[in-house]
PDB file of N, CA and C in Angstrom:
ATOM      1  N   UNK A   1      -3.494   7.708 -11.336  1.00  0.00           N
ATOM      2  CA  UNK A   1      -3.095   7.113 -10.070  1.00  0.00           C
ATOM      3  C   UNK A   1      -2.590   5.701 -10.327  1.00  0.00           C
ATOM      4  N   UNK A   2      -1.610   5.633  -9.461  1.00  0.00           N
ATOM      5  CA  UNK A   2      -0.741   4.229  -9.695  1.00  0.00           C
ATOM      6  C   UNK A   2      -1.335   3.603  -8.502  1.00  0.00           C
ATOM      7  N   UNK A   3      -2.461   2.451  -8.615  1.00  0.00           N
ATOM      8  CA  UNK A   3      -2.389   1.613  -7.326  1.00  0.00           C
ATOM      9  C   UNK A   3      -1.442   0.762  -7.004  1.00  0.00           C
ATOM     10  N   UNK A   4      -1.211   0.421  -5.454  1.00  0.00           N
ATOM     11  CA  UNK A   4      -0.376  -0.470  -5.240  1.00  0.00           C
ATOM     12  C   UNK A   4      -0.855  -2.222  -5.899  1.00  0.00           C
ATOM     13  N   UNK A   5       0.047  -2.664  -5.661  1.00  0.00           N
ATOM     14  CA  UNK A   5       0.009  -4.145  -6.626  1.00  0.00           C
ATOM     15  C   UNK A   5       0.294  -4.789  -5.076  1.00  0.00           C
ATOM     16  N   UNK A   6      -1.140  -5.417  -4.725  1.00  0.00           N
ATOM     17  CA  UNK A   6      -0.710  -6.014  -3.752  1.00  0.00           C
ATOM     18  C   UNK A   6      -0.362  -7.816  -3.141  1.00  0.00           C
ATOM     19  N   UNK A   7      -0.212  -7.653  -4.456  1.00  0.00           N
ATOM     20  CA  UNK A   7       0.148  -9.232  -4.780  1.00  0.00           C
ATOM     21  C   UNK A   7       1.718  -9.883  -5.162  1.00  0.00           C
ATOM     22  N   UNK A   8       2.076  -8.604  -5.557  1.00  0.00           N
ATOM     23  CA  UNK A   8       3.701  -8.994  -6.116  1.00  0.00           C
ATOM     24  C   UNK A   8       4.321  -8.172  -4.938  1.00  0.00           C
ATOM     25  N   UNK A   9       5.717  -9.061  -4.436  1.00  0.00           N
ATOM     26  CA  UNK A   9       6.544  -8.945  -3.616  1.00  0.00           C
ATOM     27  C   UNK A   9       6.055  -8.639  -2.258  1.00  0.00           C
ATOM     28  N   UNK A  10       4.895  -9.232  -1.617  1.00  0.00           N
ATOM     29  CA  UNK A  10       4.326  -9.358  -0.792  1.00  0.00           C
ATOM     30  C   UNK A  10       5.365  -8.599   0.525  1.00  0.00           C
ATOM     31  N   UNK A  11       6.321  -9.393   0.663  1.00  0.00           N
ATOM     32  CA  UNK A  11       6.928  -9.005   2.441  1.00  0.00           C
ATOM     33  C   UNK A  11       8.246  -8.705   2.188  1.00  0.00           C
ATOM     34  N   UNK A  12       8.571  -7.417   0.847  1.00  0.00           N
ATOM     35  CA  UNK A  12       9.865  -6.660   0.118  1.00  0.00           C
ATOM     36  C   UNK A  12       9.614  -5.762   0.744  1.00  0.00           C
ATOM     37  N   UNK A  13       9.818  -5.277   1.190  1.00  0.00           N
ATOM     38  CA  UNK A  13      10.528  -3.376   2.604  1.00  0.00           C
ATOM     39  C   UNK A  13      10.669  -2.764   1.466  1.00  0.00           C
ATOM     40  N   UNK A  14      11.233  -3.338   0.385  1.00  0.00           N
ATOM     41  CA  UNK A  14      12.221  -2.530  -0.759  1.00  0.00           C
ATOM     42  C   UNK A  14      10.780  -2.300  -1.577  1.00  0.00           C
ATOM     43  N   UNK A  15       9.776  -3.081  -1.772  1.00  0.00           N
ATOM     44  CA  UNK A  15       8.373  -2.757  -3.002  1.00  0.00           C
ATOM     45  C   UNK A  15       7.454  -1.757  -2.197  1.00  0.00           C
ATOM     46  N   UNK A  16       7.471  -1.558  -0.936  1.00  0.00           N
ATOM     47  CA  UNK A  16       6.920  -0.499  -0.099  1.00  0.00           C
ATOM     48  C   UNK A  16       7.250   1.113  -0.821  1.00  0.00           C
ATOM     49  N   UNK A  17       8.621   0.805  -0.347  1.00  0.00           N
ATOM     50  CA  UNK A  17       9.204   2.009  -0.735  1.00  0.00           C
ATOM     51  C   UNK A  17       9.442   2.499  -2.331  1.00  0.00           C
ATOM     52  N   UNK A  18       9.100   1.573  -3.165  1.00  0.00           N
ATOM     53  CA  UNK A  18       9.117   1.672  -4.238  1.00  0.00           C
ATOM     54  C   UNK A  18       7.840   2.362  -4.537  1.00  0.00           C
ATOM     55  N   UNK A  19       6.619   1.891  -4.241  1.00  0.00           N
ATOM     56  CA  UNK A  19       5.006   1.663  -3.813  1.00  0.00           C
ATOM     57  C   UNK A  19       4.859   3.753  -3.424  1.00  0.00           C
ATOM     58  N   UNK A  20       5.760   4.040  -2.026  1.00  0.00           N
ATOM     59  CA  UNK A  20       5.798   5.227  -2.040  1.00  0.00           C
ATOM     60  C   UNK A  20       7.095   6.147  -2.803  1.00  0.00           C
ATOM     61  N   UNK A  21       7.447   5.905  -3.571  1.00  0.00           N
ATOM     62  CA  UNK A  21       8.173   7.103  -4.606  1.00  0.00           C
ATOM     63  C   UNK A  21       7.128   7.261  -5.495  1.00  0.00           C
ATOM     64  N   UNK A  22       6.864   5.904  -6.406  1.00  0.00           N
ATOM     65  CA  UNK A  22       6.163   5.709  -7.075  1.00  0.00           C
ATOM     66  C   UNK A  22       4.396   7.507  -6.363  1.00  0.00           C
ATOM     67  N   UNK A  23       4.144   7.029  -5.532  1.00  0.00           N
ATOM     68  CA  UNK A  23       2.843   8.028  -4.964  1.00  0.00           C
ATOM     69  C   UNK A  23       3.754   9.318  -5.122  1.00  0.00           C
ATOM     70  N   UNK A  24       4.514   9.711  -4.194  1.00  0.00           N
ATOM     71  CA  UNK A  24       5.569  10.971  -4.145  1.00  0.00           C
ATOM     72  C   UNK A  24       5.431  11.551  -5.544  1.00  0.00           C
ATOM     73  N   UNK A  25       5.908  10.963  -6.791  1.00  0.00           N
ATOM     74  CA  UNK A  25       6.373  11.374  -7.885  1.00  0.00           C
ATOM     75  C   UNK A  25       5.043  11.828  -8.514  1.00  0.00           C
ATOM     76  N   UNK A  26       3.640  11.549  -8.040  1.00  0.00           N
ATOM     77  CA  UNK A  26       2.634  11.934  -8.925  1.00  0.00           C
ATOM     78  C   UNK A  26       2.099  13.497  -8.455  1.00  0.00           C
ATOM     79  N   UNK A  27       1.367  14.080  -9.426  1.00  0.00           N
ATOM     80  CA  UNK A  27       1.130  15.363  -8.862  1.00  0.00           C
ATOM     81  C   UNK A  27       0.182  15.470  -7.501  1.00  0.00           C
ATOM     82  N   UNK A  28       0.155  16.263  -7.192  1.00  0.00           N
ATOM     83  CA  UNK A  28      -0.233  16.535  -5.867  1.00  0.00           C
ATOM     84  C   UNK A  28      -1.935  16.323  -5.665  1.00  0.00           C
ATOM     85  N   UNK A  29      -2.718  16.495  -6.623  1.00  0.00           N
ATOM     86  CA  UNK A  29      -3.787  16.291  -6.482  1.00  0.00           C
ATOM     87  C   UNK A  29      -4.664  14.708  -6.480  1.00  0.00           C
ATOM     88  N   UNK A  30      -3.240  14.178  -6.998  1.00  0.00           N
ATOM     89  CA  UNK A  30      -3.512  12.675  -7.072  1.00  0.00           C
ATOM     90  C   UNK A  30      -3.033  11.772  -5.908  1.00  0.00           C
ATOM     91  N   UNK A  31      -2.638  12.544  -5.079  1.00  0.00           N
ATOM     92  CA  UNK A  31      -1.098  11.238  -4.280  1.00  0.00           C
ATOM     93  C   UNK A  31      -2.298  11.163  -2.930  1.00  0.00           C
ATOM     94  N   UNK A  32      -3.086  12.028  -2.665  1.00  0.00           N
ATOM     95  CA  UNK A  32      -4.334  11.478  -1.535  1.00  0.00           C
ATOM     96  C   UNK A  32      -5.215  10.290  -1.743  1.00  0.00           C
ATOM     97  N   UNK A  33      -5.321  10.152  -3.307  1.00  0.00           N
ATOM     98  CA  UNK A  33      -6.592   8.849  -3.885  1.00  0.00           C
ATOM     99  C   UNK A  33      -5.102   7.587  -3.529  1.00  0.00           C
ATOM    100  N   UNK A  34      -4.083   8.230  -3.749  1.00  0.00           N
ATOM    101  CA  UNK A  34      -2.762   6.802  -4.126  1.00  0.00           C
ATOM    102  C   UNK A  34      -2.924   6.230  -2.630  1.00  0.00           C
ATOM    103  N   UNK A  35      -2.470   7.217  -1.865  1.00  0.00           N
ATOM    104  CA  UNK A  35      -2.249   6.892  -0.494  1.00  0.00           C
ATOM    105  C   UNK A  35      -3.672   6.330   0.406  1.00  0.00           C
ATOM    106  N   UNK A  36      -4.648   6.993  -0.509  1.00  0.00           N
ATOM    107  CA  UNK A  36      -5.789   6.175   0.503  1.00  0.00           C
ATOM    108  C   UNK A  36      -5.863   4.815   0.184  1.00  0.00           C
ATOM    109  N   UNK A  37      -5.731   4.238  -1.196  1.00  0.00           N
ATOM    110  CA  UNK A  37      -5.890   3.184  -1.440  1.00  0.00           C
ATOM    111  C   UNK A  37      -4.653   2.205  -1.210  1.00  0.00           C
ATOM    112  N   UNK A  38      -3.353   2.651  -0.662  1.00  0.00           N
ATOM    113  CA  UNK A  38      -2.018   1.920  -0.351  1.00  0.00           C
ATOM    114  C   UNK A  38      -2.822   1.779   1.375  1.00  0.00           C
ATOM    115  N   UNK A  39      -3.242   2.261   1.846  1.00  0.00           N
ATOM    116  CA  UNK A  39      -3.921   2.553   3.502  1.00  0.00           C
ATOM    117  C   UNK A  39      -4.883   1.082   3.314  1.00  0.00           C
ATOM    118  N   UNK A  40      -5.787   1.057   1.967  1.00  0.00           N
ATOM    119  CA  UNK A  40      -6.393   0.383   2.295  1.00  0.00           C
ATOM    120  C   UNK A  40      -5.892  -1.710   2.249  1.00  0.00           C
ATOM    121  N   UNK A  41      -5.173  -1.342   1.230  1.00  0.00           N
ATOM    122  CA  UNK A  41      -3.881  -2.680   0.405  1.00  0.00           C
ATOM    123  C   UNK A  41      -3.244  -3.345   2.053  1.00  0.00           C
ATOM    124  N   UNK A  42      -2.522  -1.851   2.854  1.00  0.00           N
ATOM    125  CA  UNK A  42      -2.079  -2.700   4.157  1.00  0.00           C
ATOM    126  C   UNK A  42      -2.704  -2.668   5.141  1.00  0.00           C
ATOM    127  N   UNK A  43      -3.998  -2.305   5.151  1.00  0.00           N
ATOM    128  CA  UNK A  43      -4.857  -2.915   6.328  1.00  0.00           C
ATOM    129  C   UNK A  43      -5.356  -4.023   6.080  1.00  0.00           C
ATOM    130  N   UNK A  44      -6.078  -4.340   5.014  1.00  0.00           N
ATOM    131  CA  UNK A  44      -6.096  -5.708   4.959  1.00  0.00           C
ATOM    132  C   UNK A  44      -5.191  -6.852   5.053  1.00  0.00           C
ATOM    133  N   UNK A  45      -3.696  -6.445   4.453  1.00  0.00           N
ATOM    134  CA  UNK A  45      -3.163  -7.321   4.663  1.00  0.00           C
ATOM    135  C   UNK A  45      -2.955  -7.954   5.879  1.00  0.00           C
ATOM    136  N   UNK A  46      -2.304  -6.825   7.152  1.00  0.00           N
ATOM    137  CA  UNK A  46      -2.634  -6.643   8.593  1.00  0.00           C
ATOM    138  C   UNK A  46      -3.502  -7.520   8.845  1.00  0.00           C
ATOM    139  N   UNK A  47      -5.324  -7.273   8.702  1.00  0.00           N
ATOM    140  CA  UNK A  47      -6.199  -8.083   9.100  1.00  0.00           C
ATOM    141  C   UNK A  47      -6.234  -9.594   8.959  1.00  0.00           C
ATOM    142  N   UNK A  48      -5.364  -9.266   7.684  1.00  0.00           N
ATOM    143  CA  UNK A  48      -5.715 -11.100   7.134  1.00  0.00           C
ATOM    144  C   UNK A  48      -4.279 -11.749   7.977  1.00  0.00           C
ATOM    145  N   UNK A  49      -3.644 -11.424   8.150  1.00  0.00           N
ATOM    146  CA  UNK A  49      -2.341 -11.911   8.954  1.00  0.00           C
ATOM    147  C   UNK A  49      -2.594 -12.971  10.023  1.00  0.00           C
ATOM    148  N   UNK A  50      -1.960 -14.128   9.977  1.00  0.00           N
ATOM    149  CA  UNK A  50      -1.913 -14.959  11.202  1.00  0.00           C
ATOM    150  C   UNK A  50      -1.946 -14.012  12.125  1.00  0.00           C
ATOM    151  N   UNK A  51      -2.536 -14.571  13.650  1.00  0.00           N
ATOM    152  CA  UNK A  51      -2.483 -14.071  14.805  1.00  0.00           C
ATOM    153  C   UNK A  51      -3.169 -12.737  14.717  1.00  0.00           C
ATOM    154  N   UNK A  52      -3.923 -12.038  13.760  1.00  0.00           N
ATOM    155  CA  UNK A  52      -4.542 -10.724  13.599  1.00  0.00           C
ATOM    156  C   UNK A  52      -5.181 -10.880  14.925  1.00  0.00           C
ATOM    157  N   UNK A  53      -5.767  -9.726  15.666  1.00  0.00           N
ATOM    158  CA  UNK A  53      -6.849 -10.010  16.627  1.00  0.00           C
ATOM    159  C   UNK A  53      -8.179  -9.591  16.044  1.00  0.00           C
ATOM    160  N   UNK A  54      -8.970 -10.525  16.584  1.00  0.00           N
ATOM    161  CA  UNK A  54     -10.515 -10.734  15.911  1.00  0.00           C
ATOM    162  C   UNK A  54     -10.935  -9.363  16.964  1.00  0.00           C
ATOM    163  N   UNK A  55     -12.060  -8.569  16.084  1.00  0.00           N
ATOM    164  CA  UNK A  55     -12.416  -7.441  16.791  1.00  0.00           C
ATOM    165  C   UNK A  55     -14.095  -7.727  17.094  1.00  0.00           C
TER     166      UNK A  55
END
Protein backbone atom coordinates (compact mmCIF):
# COMPACT_ATOMS: atom_id res chain seq x y z
CA UNK A 1 0.00 0.00 0.00
CA UNK A 2 1.07 3.41 -1.11
CA UNK A 3 0.03 5.97 1.64
CA UNK A 4 -0.80 9.33 0.77
CA UNK A 5 2.10 11.89 1.54
CA UNK A 6 0.33 14.40 3.23
CA UNK A 7 2.72 16.92 3.45
CA UNK A 8 3.99 17.47 -0.10
CA UNK A 9 1.87 19.57 -2.44
CA UNK A 10 -0.58 20.30 0.12
CA UNK A 11 -3.49 22.37 -2.02
CA UNK A 12 -2.32 20.54 -5.86
CA UNK A 13 -5.97 19.16 -7.33
CA UNK A 14 -3.26 17.64 -9.62
CA UNK A 15 -1.34 15.43 -6.25
CA UNK A 16 -5.02 14.28 -5.34
CA UNK A 17 -5.45 12.80 -8.43
CA UNK A 18 -2.17 11.53 -8.66
CA UNK A 19 -2.76 10.19 -4.80
CA UNK A 20 -5.89 8.32 -6.57
CA UNK A 21 -4.32 6.56 -9.76
CA UNK A 22 -1.59 5.89 -7.71
CA UNK A 23 -4.67 3.66 -5.19
CA UNK A 24 -6.58 2.61 -8.66
CA UNK A 25 -3.38 0.96 -10.01
CA UNK A 26 -2.89 -1.34 -6.87
CA UNK A 27 -4.55 -4.69 -6.69
CA UNK A 28 -7.81 -4.87 -5.47
CA UNK A 29 -7.33 -6.25 -2.16
CA UNK A 30 -5.18 -3.44 -1.21
CA UNK A 31 -6.91 -0.15 -2.59
CA UNK A 32 -9.64 -0.37 0.67
CA UNK A 33 -6.48 -0.06 3.40
CA UNK A 34 -5.16 2.94 0.54
CA UNK A 35 -8.42 4.62 0.49
CA UNK A 36 -9.17 4.32 4.15
CA UNK A 37 -6.10 5.91 5.06
CA UNK A 38 -6.32 8.86 2.06
CA UNK A 39 -10.14 9.29 4.08
CA UNK A 40 -8.21 9.63 6.98
CA UNK A 41 -5.03 12.27 5.51
CA UNK A 42 -8.29 14.58 4.31
CA UNK A 43 -10.27 14.65 7.23
CA UNK A 44 -7.87 15.90 9.20
CA UNK A 45 -6.73 18.19 7.02
CA UNK A 46 -10.52 19.52 6.78
CA UNK A 47 -10.51 19.60 10.65
CA UNK A 48 -7.38 21.41 11.03
CA UNK A 49 -8.48 24.12 8.42
CA UNK A 50 -9.11 27.75 9.38
CA UNK A 51 -12.75 28.36 10.04
CA UNK A 52 -13.27 24.32 10.62
CA UNK A 53 -16.41 24.18 12.88
CA UNK A 54 -15.63 23.10 16.44
CA UNK A 55 -17.98 20.07 17.15
Amino acid sequence: MVPPDEHEHENDPGDLLSTLEVIEAQPLATRADAYDALHDTLARRLEAAPGAAAS
